[in-house]
PDB file of N, CA and C in Angstrom:
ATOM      1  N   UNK A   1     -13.225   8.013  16.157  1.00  0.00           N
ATOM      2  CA  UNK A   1     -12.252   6.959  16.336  1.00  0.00           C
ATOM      3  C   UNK A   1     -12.865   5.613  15.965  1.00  0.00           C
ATOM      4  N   UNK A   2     -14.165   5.329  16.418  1.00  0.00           N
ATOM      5  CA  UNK A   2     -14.742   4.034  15.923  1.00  0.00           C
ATOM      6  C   UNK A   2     -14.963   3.962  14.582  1.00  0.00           C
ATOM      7  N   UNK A   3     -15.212   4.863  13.833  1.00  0.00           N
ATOM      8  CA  UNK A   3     -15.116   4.840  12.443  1.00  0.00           C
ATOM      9  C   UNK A   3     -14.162   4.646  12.086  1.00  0.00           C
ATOM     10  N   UNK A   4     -12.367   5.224  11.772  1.00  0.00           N
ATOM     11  CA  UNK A   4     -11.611   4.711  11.550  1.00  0.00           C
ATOM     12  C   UNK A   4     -11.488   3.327  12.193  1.00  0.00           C
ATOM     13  N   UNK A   5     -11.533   2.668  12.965  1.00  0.00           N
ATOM     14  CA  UNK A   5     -11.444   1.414  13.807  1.00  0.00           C
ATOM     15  C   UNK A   5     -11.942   0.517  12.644  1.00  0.00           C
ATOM     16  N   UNK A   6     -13.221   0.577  12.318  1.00  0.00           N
ATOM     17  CA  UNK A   6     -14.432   0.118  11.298  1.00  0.00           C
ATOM     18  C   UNK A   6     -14.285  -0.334  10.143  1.00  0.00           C
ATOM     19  N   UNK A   7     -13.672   1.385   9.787  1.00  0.00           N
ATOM     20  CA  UNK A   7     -12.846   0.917   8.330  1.00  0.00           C
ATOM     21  C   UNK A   7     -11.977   0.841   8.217  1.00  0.00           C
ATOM     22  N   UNK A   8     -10.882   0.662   9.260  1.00  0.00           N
ATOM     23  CA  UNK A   8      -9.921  -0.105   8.603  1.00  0.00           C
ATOM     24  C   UNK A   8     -10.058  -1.408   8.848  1.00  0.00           C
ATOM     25  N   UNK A   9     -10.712  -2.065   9.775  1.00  0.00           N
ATOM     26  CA  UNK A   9     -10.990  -3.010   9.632  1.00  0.00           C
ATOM     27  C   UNK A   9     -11.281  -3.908   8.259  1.00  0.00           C
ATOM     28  N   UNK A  10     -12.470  -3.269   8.052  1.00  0.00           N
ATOM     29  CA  UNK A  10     -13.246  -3.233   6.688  1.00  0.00           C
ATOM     30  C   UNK A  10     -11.941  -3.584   5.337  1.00  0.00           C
ATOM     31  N   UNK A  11     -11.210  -2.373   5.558  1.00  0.00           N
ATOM     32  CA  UNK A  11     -10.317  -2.515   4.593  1.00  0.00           C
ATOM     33  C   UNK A  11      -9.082  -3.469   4.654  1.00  0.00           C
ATOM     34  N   UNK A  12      -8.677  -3.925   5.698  1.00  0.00           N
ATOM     35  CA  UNK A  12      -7.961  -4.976   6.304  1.00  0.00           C
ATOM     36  C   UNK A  12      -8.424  -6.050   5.517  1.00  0.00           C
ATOM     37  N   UNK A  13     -10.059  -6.490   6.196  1.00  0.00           N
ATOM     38  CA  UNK A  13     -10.370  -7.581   5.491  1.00  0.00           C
ATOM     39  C   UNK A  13     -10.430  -7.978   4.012  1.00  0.00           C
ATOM     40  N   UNK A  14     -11.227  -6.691   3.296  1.00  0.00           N
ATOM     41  CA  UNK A  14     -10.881  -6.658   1.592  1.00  0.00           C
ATOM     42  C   UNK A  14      -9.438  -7.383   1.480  1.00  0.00           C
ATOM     43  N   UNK A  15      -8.562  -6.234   2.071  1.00  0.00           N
ATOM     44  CA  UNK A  15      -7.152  -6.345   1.357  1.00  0.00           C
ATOM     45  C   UNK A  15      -6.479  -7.780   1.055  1.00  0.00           C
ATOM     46  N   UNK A  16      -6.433  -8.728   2.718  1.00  0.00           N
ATOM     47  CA  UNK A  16      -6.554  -9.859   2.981  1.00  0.00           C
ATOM     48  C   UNK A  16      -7.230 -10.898   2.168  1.00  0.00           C
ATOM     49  N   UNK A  17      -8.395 -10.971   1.717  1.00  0.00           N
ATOM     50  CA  UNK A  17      -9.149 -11.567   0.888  1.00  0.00           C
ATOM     51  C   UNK A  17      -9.206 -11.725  -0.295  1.00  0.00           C
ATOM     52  N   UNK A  18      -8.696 -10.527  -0.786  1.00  0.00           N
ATOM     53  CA  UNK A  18      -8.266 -10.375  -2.408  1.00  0.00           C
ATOM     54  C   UNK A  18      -6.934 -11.049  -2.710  1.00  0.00           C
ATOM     55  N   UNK A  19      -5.925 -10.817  -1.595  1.00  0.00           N
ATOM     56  CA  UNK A  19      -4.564 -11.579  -1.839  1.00  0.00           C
ATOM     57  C   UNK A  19      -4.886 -12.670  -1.385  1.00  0.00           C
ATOM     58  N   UNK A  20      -5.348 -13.145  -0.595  1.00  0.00           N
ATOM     59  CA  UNK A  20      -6.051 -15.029  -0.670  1.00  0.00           C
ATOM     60  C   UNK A  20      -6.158 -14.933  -2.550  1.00  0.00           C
ATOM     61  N   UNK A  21      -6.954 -14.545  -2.627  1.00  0.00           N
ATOM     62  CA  UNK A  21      -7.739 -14.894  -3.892  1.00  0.00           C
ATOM     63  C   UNK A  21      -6.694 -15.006  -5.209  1.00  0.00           C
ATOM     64  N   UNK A  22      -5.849 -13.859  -5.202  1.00  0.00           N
ATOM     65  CA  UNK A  22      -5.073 -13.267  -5.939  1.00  0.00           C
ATOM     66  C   UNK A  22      -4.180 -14.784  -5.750  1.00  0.00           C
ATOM     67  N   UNK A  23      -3.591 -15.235  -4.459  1.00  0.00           N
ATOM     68  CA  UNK A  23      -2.631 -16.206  -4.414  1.00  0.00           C
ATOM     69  C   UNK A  23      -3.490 -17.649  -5.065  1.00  0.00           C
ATOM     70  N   UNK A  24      -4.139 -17.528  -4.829  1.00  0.00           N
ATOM     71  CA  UNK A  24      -4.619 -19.353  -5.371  1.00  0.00           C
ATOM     72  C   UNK A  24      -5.259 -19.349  -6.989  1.00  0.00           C
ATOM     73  N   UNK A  25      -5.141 -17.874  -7.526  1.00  0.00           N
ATOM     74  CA  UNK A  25      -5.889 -18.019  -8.612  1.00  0.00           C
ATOM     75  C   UNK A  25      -4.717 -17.408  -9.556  1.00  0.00           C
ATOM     76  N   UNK A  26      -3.528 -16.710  -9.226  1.00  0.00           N
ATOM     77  CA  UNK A  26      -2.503 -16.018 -10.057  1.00  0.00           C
ATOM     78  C   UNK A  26      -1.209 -17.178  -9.938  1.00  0.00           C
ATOM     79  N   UNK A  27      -0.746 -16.662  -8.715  1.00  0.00           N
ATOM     80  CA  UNK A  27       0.680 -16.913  -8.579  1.00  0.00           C
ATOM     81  C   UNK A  27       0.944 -16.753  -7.137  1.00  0.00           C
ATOM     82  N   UNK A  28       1.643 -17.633  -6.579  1.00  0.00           N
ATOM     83  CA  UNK A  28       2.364 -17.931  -5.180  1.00  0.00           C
ATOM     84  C   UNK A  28       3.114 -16.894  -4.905  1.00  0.00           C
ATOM     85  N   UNK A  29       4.074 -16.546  -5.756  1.00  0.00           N
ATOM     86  CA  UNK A  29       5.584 -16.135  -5.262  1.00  0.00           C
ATOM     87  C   UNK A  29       5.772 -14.998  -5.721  1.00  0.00           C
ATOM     88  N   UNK A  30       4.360 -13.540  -5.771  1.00  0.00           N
ATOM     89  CA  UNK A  30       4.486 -12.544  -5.987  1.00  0.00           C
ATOM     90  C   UNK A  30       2.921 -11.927  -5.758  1.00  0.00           C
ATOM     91  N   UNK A  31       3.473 -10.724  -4.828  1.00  0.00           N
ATOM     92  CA  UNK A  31       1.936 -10.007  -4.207  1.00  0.00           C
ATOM     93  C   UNK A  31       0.865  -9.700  -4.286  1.00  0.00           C
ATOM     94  N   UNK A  32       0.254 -10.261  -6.030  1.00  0.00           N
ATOM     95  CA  UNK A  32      -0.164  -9.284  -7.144  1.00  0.00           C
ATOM     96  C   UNK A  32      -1.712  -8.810  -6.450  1.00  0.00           C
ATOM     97  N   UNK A  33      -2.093  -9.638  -5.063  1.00  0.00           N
ATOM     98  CA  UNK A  33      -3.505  -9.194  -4.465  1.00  0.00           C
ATOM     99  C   UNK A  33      -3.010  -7.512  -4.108  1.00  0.00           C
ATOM    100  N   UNK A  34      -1.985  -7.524  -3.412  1.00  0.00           N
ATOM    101  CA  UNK A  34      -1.245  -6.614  -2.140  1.00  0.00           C
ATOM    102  C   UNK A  34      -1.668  -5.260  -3.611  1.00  0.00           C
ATOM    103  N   UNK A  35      -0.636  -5.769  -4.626  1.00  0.00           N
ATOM    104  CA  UNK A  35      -0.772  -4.549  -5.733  1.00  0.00           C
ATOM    105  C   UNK A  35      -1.724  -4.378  -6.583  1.00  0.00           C
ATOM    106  N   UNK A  36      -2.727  -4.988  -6.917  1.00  0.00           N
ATOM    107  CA  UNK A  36      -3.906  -4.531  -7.278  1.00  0.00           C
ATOM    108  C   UNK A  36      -5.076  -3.741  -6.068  1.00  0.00           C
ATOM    109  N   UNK A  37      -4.510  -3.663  -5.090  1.00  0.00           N
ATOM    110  CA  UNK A  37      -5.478  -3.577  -4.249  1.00  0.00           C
ATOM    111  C   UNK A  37      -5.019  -1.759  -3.742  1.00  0.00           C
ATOM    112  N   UNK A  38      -3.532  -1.772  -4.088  1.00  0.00           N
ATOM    113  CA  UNK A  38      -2.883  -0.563  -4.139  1.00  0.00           C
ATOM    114  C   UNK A  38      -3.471   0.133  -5.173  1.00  0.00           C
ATOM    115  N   UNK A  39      -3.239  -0.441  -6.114  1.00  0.00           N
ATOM    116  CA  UNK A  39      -3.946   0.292  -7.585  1.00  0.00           C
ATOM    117  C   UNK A  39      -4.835   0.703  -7.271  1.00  0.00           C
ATOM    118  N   UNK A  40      -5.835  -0.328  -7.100  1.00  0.00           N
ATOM    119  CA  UNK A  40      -7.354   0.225  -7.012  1.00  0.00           C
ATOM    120  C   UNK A  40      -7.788   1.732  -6.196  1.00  0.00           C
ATOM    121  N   UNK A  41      -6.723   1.734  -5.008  1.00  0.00           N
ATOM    122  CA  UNK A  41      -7.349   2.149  -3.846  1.00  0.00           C
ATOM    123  C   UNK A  41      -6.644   3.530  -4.400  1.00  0.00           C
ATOM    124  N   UNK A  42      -5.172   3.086  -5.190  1.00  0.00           N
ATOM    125  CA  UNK A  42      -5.064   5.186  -5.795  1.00  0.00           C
ATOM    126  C   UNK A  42      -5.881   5.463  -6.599  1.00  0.00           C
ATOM    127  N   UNK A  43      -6.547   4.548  -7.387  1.00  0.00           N
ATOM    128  CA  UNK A  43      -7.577   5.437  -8.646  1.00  0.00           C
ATOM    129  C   UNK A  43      -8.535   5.806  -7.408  1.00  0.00           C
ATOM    130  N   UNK A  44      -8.896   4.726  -6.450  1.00  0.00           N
ATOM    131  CA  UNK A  44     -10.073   5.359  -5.966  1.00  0.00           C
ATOM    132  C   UNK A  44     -10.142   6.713  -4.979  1.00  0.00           C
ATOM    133  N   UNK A  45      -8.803   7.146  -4.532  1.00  0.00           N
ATOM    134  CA  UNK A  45      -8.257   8.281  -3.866  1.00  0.00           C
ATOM    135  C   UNK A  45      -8.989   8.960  -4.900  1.00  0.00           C
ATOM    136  N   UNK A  46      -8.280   9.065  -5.941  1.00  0.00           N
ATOM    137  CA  UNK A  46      -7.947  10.245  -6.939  1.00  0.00           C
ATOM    138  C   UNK A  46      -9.414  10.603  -7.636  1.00  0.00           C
ATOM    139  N   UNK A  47     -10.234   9.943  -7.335  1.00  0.00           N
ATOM    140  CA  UNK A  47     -12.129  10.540  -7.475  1.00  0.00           C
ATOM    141  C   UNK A  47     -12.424  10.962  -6.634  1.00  0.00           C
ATOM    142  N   UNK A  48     -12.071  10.128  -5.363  1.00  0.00           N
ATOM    143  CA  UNK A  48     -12.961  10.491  -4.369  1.00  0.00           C
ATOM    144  C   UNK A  48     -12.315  12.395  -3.393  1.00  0.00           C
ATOM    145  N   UNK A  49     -10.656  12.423  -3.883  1.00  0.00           N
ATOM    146  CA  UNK A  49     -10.472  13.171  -2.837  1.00  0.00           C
ATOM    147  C   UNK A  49      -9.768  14.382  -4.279  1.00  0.00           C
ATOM    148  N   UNK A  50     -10.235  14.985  -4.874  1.00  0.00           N
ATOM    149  CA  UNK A  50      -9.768  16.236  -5.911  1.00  0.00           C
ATOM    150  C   UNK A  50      -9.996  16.926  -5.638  1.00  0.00           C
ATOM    151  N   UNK A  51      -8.487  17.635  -5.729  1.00  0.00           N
ATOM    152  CA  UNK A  51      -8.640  19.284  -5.058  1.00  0.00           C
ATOM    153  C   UNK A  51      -8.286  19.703  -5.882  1.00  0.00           C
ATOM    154  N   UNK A  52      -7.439  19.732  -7.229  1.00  0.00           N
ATOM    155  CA  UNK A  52      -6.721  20.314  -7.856  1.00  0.00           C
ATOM    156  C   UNK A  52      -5.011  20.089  -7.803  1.00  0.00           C
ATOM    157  N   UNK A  53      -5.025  19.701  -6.270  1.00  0.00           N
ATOM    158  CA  UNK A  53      -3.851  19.866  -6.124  1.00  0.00           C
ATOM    159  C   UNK A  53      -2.890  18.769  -6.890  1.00  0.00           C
ATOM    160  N   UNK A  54      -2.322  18.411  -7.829  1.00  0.00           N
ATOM    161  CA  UNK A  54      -2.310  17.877  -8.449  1.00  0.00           C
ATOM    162  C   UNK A  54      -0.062  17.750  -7.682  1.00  0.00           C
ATOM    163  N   UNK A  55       0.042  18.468  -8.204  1.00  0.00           N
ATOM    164  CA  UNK A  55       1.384  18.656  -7.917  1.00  0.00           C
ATOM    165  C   UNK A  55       1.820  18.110  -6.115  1.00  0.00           C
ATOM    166  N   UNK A  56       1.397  19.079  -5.299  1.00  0.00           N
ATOM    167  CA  UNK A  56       1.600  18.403  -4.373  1.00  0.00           C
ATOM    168  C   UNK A  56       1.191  17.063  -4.033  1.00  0.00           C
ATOM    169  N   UNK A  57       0.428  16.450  -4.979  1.00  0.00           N
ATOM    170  CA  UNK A  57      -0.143  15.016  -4.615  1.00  0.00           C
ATOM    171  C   UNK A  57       0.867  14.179  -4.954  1.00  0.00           C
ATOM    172  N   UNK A  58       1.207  14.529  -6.760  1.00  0.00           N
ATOM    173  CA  UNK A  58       2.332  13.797  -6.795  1.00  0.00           C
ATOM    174  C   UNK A  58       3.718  13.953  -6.053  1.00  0.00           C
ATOM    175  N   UNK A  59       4.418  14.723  -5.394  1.00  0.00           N
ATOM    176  CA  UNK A  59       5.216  15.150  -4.680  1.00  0.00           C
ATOM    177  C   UNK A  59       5.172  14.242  -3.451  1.00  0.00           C
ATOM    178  N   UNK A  60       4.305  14.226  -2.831  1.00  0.00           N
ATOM    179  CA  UNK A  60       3.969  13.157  -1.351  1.00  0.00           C
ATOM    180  C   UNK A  60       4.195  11.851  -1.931  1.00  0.00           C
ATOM    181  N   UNK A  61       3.563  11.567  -3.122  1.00  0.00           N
ATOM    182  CA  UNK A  61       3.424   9.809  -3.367  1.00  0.00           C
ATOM    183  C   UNK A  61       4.668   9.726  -3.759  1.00  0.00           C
ATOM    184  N   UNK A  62       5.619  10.711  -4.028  1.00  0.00           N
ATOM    185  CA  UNK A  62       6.852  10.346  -5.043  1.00  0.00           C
ATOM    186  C   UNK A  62       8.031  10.250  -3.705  1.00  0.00           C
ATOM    187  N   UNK A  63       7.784  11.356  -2.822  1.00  0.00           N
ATOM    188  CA  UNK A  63       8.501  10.955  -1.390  1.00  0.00           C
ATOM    189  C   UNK A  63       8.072  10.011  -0.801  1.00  0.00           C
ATOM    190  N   UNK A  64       6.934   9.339  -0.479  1.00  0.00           N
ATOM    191  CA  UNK A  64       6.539   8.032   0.395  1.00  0.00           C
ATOM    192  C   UNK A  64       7.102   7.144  -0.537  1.00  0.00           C
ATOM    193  N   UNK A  65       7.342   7.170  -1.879  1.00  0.00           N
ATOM    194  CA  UNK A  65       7.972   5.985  -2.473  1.00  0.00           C
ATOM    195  C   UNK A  65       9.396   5.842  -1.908  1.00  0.00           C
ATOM    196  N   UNK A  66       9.857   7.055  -2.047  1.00  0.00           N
ATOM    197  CA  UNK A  66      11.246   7.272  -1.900  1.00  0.00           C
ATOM    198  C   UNK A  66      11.779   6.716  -0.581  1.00  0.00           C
ATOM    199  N   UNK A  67      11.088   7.287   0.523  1.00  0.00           N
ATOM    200  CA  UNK A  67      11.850   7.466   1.879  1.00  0.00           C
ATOM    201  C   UNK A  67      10.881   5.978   2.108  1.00  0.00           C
ATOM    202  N   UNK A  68      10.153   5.176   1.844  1.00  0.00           N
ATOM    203  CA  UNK A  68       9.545   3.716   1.589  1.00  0.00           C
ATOM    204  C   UNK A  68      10.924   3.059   1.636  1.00  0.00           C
ATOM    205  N   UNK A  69      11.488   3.386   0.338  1.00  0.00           N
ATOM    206  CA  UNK A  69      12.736   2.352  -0.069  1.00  0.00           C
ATOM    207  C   UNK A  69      13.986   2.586   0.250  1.00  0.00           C
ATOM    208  N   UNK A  70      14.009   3.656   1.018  1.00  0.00           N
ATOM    209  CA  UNK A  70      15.146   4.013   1.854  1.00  0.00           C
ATOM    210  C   UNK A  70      15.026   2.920   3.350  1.00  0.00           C
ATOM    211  N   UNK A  71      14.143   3.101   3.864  1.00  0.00           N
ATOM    212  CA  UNK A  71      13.820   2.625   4.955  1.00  0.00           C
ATOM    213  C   UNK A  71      14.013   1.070   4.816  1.00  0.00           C
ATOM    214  N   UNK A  72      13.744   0.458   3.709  1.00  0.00           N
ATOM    215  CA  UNK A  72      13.511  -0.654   3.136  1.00  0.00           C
ATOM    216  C   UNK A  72      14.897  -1.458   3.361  1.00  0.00           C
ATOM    217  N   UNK A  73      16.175  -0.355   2.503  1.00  0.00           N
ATOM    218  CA  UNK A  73      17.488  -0.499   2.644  1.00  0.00           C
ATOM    219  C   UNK A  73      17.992  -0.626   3.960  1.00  0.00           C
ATOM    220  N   UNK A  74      17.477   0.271   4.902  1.00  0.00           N
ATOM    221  CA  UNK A  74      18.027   0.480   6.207  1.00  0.00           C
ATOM    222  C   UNK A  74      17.587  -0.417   7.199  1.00  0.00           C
ATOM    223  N   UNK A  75      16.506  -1.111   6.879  1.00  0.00           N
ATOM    224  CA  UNK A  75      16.207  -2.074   7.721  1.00  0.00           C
ATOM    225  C   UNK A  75      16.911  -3.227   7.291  1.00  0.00           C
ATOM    226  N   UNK A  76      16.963  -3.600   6.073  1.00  0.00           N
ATOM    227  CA  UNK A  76      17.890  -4.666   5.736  1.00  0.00           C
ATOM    228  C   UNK A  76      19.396  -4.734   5.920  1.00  0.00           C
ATOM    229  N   UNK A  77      20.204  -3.576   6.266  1.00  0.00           N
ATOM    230  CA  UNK A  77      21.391  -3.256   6.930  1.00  0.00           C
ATOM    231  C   UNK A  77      21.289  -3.500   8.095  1.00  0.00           C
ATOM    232  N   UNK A  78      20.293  -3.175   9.037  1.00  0.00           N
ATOM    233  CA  UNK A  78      20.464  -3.028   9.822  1.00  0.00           C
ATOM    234  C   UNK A  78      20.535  -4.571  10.460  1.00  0.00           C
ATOM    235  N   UNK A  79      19.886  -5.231  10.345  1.00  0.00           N
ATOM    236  CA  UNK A  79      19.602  -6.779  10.419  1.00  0.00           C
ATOM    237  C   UNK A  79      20.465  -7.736   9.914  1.00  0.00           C
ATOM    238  N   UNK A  80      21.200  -7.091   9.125  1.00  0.00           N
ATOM    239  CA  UNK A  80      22.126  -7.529   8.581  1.00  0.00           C
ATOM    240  C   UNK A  80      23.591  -7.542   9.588  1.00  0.00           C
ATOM    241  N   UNK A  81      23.666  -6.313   9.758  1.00  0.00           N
ATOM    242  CA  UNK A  81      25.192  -6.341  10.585  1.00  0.00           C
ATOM    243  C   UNK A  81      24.554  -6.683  12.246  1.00  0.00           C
ATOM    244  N   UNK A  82      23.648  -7.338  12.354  1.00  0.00           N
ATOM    245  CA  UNK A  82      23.651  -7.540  13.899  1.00  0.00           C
ATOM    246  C   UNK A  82      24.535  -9.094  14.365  1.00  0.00           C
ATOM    247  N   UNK A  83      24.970  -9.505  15.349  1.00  0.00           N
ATOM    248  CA  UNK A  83      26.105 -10.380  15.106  1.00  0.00           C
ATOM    249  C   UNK A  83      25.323 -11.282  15.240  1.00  0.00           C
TER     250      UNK A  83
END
């Protein structure tokens, strides 16, 4: 448990720091730290954790996109019709 604790910490702070960086050195009014940092971190999945499984990998990332932007919708409805 203290290890996860650690690193996500760890990775918290990266993430945080790069979008500082990303904001004062790109552009204000778009995430591009948040999404390079996404990028990075799937190439770096995809060395560090190969099984072969290739199919079911894409299958999970293609549903977390999905049910992502479902949720996305539904929270914005939902907030929406509150009086």
């Amino acid at each position: 448990m203290l290890l996860v604790v650690v690193g996500g910490g760890i990775g918290a702070g990266i993430r945080h720091l790069t979008s500082m960086g990303a904001l004062r050195l790109v552009a204000p009014n778009y995430p591009w730290g948040t999404m390079a940092i996404n990028i990075i971190g799937s190439f770096a999945m995809g060395l560090l954790w190969e099984r072969g499984a290739t199919l079911p990998a894409f299958g999970y990332a293609l549903a977390s996109v999905i049910v992502a932007i479902v949720a996305l919708f539904l929270g914005l409805w939902f907030v929406r019709s509150l009086p």
